[in-house]
C-alpha atoms as a PDB file:
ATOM      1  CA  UNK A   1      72.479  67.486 108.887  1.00  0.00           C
ATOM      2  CA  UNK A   2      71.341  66.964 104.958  1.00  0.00           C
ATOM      3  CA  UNK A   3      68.461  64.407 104.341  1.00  0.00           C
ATOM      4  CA  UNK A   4      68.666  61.158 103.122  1.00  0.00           C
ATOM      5  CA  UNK A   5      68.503  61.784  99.548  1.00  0.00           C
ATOM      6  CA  UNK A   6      65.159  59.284  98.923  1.00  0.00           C
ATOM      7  CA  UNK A   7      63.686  61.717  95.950  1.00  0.00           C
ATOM      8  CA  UNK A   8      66.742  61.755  94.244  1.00  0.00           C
ATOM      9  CA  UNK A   9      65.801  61.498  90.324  1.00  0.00           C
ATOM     10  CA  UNK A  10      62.503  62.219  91.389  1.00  0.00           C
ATOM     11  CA  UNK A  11      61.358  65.615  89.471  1.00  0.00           C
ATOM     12  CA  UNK A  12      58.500  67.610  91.003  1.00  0.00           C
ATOM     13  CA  UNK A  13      56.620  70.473  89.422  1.00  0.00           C
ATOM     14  CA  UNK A  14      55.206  72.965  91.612  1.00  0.00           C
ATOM     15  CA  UNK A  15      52.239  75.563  91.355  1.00  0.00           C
ATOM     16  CA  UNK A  16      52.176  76.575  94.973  1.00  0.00           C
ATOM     17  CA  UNK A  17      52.211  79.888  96.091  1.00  0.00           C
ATOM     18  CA  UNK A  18      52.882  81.389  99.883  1.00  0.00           C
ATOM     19  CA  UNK A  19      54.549  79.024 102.321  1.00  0.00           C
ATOM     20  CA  UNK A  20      53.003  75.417 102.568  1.00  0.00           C
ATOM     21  CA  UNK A  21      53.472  74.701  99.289  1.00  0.00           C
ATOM     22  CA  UNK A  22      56.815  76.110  98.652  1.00  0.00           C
ATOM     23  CA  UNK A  23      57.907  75.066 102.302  1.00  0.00           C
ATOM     24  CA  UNK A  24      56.693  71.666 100.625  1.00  0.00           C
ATOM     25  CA  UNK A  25      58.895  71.796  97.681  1.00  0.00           C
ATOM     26  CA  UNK A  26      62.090  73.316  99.787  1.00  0.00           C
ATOM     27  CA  UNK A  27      61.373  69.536 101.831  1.00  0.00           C
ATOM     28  CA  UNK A  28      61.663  67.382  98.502  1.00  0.00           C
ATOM     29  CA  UNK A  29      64.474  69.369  97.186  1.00  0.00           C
ATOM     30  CA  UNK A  30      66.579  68.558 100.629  1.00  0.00           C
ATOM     31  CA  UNK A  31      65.186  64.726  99.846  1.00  0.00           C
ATOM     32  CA  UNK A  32      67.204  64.916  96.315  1.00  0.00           C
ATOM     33  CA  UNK A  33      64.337  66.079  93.991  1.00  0.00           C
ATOM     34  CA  UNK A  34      64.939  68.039  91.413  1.00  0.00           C
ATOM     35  CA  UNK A  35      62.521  71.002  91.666  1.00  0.00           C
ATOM     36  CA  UNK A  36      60.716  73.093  89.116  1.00  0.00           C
ATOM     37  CA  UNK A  37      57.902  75.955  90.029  1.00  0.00           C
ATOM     38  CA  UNK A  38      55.992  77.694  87.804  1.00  0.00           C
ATOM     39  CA  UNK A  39      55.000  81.459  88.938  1.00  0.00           C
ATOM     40  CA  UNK A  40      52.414  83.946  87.932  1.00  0.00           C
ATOM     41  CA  UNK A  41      54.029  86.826  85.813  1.00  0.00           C
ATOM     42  CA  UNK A  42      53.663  88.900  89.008  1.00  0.00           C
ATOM     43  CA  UNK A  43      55.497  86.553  91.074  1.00  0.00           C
ATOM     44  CA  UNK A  44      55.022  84.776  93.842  1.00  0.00           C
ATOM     45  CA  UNK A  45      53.686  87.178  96.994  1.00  0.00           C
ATOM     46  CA  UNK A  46      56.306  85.697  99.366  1.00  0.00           C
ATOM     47  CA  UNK A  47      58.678  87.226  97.364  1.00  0.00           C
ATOM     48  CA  UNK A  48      57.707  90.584  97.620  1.00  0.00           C
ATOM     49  CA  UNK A  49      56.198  90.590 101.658  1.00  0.00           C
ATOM     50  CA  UNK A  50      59.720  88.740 102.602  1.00  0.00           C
ATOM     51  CA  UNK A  51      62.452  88.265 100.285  1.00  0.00           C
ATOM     52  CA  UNK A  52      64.359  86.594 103.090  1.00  0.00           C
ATOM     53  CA  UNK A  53      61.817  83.447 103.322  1.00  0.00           C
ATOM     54  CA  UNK A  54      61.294  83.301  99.681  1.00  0.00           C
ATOM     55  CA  UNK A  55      65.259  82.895  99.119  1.00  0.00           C
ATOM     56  CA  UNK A  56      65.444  80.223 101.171  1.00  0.00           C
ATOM     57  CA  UNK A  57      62.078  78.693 100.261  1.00  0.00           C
ATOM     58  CA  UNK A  58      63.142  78.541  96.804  1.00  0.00           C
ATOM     59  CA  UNK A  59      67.367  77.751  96.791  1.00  0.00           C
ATOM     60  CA  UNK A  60      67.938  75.401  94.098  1.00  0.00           C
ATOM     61  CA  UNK A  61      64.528  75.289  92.386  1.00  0.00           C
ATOM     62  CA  UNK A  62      64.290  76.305  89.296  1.00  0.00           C
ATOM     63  CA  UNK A  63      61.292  79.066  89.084  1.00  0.00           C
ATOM     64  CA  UNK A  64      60.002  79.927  85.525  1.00  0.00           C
ATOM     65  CA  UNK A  65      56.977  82.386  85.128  1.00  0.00           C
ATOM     66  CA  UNK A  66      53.804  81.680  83.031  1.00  0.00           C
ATOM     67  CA  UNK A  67      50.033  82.473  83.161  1.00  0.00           C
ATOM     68  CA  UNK A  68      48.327  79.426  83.107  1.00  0.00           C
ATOM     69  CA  UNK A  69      45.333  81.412  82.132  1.00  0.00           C
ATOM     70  CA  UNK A  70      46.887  82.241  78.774  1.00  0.00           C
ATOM     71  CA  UNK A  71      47.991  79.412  75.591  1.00  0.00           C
ATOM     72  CA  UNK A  72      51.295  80.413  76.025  1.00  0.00           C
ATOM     73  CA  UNK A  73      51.352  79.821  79.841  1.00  0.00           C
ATOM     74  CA  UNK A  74      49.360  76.522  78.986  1.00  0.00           C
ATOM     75  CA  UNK A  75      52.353  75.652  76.599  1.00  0.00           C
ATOM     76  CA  UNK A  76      54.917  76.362  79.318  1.00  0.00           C
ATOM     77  CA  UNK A  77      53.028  74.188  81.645  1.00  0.00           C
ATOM     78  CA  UNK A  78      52.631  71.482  79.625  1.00  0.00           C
ATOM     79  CA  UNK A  79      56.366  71.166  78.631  1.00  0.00           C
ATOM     80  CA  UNK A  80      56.703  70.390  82.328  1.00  0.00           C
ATOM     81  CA  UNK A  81      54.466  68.209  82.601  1.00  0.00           C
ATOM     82  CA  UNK A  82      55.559  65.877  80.219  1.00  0.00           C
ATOM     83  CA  UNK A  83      58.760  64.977  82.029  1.00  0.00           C
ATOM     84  CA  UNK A  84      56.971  65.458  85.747  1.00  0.00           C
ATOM     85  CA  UNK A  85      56.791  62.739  88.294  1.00  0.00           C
ATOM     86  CA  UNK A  86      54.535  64.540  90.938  1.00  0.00           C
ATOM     87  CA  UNK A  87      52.581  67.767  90.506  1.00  0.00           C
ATOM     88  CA  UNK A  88      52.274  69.883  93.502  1.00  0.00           C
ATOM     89  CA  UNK A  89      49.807  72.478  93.683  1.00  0.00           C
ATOM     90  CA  UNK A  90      47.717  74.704  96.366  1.00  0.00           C
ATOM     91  CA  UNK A  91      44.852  75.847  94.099  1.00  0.00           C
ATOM     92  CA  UNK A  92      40.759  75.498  94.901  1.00  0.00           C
ATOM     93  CA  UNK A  93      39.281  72.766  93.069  1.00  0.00           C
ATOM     94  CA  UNK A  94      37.454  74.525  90.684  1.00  0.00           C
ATOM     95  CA  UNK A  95      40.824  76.285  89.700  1.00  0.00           C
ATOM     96  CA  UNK A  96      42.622  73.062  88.894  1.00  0.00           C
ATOM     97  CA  UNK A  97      39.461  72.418  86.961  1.00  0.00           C
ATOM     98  CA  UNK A  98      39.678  75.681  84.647  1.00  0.00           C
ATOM     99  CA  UNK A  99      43.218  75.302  84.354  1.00  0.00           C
ATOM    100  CA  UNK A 100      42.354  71.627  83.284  1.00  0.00           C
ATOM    101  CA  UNK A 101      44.129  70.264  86.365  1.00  0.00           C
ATOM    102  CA  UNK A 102      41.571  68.390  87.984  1.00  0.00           C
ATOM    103  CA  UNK A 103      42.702  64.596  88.455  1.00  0.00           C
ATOM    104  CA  UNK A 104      40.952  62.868  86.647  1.00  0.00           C
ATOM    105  CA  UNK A 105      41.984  65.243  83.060  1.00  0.00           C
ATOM    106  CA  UNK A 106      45.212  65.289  84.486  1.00  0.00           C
ATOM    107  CA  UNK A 107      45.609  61.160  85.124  1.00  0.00           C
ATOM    108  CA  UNK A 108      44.137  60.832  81.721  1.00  0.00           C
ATOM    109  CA  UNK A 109      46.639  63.027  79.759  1.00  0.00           C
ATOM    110  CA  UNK A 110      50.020  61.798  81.868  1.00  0.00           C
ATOM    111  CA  UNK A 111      49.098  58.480  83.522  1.00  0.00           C
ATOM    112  CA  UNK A 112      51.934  58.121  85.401  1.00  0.00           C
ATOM    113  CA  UNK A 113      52.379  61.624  87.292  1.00  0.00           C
ATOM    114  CA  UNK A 114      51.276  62.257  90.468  1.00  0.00           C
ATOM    115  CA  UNK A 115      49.229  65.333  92.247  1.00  0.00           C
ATOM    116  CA  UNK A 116      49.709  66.176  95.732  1.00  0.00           C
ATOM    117  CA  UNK A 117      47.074  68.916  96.063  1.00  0.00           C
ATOM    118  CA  UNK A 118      47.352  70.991  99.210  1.00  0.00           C
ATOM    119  CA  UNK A 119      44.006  73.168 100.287  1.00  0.00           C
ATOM    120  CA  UNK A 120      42.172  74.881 102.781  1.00  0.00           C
ATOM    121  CA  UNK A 121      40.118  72.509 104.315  1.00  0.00           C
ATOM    122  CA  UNK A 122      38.763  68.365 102.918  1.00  0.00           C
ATOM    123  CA  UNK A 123      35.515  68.155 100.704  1.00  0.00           C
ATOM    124  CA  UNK A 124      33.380  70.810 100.561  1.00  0.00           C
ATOM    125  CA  UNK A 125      35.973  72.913 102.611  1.00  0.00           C
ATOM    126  CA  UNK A 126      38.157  73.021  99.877  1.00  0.00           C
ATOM    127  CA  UNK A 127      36.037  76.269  98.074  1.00  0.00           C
ATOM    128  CA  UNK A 128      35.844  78.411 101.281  1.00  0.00           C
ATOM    129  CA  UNK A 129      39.099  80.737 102.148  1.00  0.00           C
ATOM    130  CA  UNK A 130      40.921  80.744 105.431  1.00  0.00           C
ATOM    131  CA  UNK A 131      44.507  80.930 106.216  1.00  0.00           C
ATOM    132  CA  UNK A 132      46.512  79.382 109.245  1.00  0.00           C
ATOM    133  CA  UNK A 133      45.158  81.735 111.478  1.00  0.00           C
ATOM    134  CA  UNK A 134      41.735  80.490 111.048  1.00  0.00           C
ATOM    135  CA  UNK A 135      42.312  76.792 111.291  1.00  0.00           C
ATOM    136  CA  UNK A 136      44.262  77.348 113.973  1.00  0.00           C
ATOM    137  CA  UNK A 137      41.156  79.104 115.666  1.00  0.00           C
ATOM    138  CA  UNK A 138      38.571  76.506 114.239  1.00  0.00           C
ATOM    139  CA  UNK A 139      40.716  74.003 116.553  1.00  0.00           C
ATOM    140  CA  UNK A 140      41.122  76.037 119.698  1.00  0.00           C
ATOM    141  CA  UNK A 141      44.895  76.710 119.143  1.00  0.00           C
ATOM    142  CA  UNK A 142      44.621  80.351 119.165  1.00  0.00           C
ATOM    143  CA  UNK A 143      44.463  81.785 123.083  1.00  0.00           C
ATOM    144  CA  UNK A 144      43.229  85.369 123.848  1.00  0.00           C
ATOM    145  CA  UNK A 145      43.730  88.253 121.108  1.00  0.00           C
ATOM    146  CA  UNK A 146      47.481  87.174 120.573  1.00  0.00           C
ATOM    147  CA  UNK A 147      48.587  85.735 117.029  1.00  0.00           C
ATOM    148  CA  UNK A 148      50.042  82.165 117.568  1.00  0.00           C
ATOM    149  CA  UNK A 149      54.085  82.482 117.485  1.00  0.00           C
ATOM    150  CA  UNK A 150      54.291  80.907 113.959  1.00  0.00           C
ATOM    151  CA  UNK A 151      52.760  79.341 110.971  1.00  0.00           C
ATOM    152  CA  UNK A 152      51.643  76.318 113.233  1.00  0.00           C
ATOM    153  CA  UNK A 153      49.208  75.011 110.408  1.00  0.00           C
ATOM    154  CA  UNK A 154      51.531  75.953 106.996  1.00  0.00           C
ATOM    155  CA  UNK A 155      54.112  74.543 108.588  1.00  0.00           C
ATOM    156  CA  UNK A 156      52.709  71.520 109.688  1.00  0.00           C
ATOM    157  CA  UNK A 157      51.088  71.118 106.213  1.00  0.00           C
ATOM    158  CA  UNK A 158      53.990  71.249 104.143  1.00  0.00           C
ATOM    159  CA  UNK A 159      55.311  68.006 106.106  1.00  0.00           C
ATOM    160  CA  UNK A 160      52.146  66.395 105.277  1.00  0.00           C
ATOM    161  CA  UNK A 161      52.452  67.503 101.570  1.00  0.00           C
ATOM    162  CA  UNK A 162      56.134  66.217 101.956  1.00  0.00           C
ATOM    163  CA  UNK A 163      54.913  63.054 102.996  1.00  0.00           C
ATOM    164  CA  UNK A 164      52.437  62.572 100.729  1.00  0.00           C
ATOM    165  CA  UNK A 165      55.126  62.906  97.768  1.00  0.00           C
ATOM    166  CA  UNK A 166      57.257  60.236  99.177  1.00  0.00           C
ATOM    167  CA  UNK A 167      53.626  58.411  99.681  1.00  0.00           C
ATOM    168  CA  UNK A 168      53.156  59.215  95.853  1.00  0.00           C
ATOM    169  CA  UNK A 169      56.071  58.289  94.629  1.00  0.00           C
ATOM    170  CA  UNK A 170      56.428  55.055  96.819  1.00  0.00           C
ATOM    171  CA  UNK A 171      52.666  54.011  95.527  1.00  0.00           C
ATOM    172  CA  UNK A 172      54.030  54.991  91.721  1.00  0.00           C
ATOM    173  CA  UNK A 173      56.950  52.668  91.905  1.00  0.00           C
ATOM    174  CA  UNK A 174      54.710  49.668  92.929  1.00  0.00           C
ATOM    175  CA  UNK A 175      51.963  50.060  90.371  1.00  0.00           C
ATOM    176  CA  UNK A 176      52.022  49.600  86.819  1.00  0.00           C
ATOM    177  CA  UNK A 177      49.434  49.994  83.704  1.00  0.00           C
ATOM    178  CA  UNK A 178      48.764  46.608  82.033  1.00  0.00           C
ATOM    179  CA  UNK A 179      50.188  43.232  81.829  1.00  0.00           C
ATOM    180  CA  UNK A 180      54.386  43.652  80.952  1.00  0.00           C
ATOM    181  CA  UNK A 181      53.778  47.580  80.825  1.00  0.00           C
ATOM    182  CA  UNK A 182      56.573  49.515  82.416  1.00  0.00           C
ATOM    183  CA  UNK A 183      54.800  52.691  82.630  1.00  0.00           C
ATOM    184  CA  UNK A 184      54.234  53.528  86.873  1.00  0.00           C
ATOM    185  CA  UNK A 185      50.786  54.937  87.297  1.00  0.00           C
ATOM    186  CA  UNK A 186      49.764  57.941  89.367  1.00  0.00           C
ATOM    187  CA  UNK A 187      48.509  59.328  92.640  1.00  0.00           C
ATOM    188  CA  UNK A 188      46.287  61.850  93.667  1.00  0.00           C
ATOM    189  CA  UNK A 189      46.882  62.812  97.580  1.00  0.00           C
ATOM    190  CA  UNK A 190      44.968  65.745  99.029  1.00  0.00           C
ATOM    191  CA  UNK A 191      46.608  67.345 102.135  1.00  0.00           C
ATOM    192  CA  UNK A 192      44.214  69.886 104.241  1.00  0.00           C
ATOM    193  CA  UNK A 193      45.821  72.471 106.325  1.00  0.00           C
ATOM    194  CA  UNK A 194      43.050  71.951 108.515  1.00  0.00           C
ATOM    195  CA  UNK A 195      44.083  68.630 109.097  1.00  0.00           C
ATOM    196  CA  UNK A 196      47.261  69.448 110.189  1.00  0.00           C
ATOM    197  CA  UNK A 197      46.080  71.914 112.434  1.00  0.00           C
ATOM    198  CA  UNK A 198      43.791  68.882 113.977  1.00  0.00           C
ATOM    199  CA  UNK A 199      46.231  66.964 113.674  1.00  0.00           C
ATOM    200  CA  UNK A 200      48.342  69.483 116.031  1.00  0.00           C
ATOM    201  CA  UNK A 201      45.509  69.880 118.525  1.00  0.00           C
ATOM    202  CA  UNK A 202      45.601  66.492 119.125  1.00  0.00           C
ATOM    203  CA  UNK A 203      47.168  66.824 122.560  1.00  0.00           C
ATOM    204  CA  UNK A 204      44.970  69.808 123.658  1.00  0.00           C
ATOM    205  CA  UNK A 205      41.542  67.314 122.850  1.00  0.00           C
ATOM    206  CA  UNK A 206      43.137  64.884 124.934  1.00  0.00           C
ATOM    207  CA  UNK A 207      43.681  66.561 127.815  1.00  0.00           C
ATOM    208  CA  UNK A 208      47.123  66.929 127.705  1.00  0.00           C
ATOM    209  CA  UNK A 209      47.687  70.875 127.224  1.00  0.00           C
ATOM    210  CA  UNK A 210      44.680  72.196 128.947  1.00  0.00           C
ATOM    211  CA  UNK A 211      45.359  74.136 132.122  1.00  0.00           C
ATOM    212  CA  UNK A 212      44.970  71.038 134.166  1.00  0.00           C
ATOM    213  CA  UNK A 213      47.077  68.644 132.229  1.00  0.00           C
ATOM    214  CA  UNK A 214      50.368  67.432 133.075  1.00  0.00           C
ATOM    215  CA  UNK A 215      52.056  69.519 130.229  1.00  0.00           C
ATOM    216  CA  UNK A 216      49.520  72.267 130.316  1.00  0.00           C
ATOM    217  CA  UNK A 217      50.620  73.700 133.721  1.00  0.00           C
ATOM    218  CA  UNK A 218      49.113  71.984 136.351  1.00  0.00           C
ATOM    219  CA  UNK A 219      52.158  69.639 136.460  1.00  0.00           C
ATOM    220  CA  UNK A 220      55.013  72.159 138.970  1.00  0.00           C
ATOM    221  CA  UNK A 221      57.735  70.880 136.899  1.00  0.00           C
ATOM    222  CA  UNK A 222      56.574  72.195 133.195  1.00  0.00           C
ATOM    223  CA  UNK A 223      55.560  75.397 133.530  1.00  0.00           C
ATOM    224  CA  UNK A 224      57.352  79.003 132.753  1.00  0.00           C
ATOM    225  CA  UNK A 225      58.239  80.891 135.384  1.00  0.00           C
ATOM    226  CA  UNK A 226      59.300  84.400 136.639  1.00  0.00           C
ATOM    227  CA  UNK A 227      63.461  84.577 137.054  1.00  0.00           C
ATOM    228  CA  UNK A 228      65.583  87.619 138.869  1.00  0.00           C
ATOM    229  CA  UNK A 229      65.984  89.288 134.938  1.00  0.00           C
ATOM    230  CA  UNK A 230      64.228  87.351 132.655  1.00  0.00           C
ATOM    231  CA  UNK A 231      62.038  83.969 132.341  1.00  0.00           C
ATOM    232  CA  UNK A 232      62.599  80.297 132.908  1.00  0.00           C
ATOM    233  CA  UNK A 233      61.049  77.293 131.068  1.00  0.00           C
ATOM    234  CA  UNK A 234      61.510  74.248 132.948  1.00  0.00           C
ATOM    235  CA  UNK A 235      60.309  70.947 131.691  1.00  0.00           C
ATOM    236  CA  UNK A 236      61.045  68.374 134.590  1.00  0.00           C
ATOM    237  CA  UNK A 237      58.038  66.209 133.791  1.00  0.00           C
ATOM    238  CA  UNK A 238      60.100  62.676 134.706  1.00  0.00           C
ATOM    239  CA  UNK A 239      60.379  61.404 138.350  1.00  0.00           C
ATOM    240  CA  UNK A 240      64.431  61.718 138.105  1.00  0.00           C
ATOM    241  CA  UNK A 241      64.054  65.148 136.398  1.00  0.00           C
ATOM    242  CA  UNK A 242      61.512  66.777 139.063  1.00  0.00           C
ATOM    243  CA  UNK A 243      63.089  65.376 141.966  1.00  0.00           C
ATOM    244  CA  UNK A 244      66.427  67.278 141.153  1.00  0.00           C
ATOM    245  CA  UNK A 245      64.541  70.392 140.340  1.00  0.00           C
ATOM    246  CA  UNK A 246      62.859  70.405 143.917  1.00  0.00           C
ATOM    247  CA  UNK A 247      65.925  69.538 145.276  1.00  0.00           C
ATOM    248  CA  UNK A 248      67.269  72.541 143.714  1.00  0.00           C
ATOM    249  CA  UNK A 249      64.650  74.732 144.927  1.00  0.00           C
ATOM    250  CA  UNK A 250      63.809  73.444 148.226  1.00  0.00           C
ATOM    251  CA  UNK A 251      60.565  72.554 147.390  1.00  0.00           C
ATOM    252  CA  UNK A 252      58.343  69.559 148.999  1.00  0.00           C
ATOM    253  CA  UNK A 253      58.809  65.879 147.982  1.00  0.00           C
ATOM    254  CA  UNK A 254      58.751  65.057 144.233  1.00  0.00           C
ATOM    255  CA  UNK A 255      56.091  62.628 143.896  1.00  0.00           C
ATOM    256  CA  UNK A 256      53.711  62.825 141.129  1.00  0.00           C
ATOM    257  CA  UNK A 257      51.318  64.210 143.511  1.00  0.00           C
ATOM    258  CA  UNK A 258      53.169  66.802 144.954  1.00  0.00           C
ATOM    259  CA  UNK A 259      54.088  67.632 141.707  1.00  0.00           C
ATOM    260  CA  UNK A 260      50.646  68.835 140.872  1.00  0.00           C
ATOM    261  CA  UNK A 261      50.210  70.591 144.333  1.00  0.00           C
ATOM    262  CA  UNK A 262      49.907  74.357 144.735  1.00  0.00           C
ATOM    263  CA  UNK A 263      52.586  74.355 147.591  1.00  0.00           C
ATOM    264  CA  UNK A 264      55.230  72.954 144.922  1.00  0.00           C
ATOM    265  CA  UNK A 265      54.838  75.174 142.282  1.00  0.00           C
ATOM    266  CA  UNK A 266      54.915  78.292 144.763  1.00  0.00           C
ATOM    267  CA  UNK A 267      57.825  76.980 146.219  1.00  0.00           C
ATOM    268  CA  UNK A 268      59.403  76.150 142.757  1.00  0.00           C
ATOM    269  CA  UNK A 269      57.997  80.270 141.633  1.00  0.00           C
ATOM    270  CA  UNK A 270      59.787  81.782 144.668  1.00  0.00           C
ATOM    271  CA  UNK A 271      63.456  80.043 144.143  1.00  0.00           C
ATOM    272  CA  UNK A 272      63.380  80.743 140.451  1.00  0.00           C
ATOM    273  CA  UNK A 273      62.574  84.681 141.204  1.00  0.00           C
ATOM    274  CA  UNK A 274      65.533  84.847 143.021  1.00  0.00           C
ATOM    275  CA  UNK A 275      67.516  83.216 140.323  1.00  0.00           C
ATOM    276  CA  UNK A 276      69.271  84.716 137.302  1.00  0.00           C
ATOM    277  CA  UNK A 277      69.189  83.550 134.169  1.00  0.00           C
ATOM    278  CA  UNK A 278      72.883  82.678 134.337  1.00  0.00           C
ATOM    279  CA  UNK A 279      72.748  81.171 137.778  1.00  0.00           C
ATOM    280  CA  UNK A 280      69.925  78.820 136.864  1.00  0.00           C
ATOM    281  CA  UNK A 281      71.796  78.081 133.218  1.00  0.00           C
ATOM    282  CA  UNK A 282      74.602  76.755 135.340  1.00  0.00           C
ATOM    283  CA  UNK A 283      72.089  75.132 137.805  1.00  0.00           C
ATOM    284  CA  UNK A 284      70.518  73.166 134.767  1.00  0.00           C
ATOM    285  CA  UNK A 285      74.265  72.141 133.999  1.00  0.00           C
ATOM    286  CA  UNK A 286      74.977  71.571 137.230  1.00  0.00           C
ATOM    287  CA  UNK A 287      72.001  69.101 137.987  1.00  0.00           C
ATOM    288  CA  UNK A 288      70.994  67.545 134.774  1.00  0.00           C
ATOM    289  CA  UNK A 289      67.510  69.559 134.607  1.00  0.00           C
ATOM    290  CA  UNK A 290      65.790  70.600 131.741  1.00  0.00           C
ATOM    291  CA  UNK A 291      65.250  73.757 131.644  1.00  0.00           C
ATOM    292  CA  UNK A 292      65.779  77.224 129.239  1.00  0.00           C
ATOM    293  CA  UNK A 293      65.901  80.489 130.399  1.00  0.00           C
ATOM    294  CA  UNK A 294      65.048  83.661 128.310  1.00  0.00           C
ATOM    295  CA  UNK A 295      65.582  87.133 128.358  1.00  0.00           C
END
């Protein structure tokens, strides 16, 4: 289902590399922007460790190269600028500084553009490298030696950066310079990819995730289980749900309390092993309960 086009006529110039911010800028063109990036001469890395995610990261913006370290990369740069409504970038601080990008040059030369600036960590944290992987760690989201299943943090980032542009833009519409001047004036929004990974872990710090939460296990009615030829995630966390399920499996009464007892969830364990995934797809069908098998 397309987006509400809300950004439409809104033009945003992007200098981010990798996923968040491009994953940012892929979320504002599906809003209606109209999207520009500026590369390195080299490219950007996505493109050349997965061509696949840097197609679709980057369908229908328009992607000119220039080395901001160089006049003529400055000149390229600044031709943008001049008809940008929000600048998007993923650079340290002191980078946006050399490439006289910091906010407060930047506000100064074009008033009325915005900067969503997307970094490692807030403050201080901004200078120090890390990647999802390590704000994922730095919030307990990473279990054992396995890697996380996906980009948790990058992911969730680029919403926040998204949101922040329609944040920027909604600020720039209700602000002007001066008394009878038209001219909008600008935003600066940082967005830390280590508070998105927070803002992820959320659940875990309250309790909910950990191994004796409702949704973290103890509960017999979320969990994954064991099936005849493949795996079964059930999520029968409401009263109607869970009673159907130990229905289903013969297992003791479905109040709340039973639902967290050791004598449920066995119960629940041995029908599903003698399930297969096809029987209990038609079982979830069959009684309205949520549940997914996989191979």
């Amino acid at each position: 289902m397309p987006a509400f086009q809300v950004l439409k006529g809104v033009r945003v110039l992007s200098l981010a590399l990798n996923l968040p911010g491009p994953a940012a800028l892929m979320r504002c063109r599906r809003m209606g922007a109209t999207c520009v990036k500026l590369e390195p001469v080299a490219g950007d890395p996505m493109g050349r460790y997965n061509p696949k995610a840097y197609a679709t990261l980057h369908e229908g913006v328009t992607v000119h190269a220039a080395d901001l370290k160089t006049p003529e990369g400055q000149k390229v740069l600044h031709r943008e600028l001049a008809k940008t409504d929000v600048l998007l970038t993923s650079y340290r601080p002191s980078a946006l500084t050399k490439l006289g990008l910091a906010w407060k040059e930047l506000h100064s030369r074009y008033p009325s553009v915005c900067q969503v600036a997307i970094v490692g960590a807030p403050g201080e944290g901004a200078e120090e490298p890390g990647h999802d992987l390590t704000y994922l760690a730095a919030n307990g989201l990473v279990a054992g030696l396995d890697l996380p299943a996906t980009l948790f943090a990058d992911m969730s980032g680029s919403l926040m950066a998204s949101e922040a542009v329609l944040q920027a833009v909604l600020h720039r519409s209700e602000r002007y310079t001066g008394s009878g001047d038209t001219h909008p004036v600008g935003k600066f929004i940082e967005v830390a990819l280590s508070d998105a990974a927070a803002w992820l872990a959320l659940p875990r710090d309250w309790g909910l995730t950990r191994p004796e939460g409702a949704v973290g296990g103890a509960h017999a009615g979320y969990r994954v289980y064991a099936c005849k030829d493949g795996r079964v995630a059930v999520a029968a966390l409401e009263p109607h749900f869970a009673a159907a399920l130990c229905e289903a499996a013969g297992a003791p009464a479905s109040d709340m309390r039973a639902m967290f007892s050791p004598a449920t969830r066995d119960a629940i364990g041995a029908f599903f092993a003698t399930q297969t995934r096809a029987q209990l797809d038609a079982l979830a069908v069959e009684k309205d309960i949520p549940l997914h098998t996989m191979a």
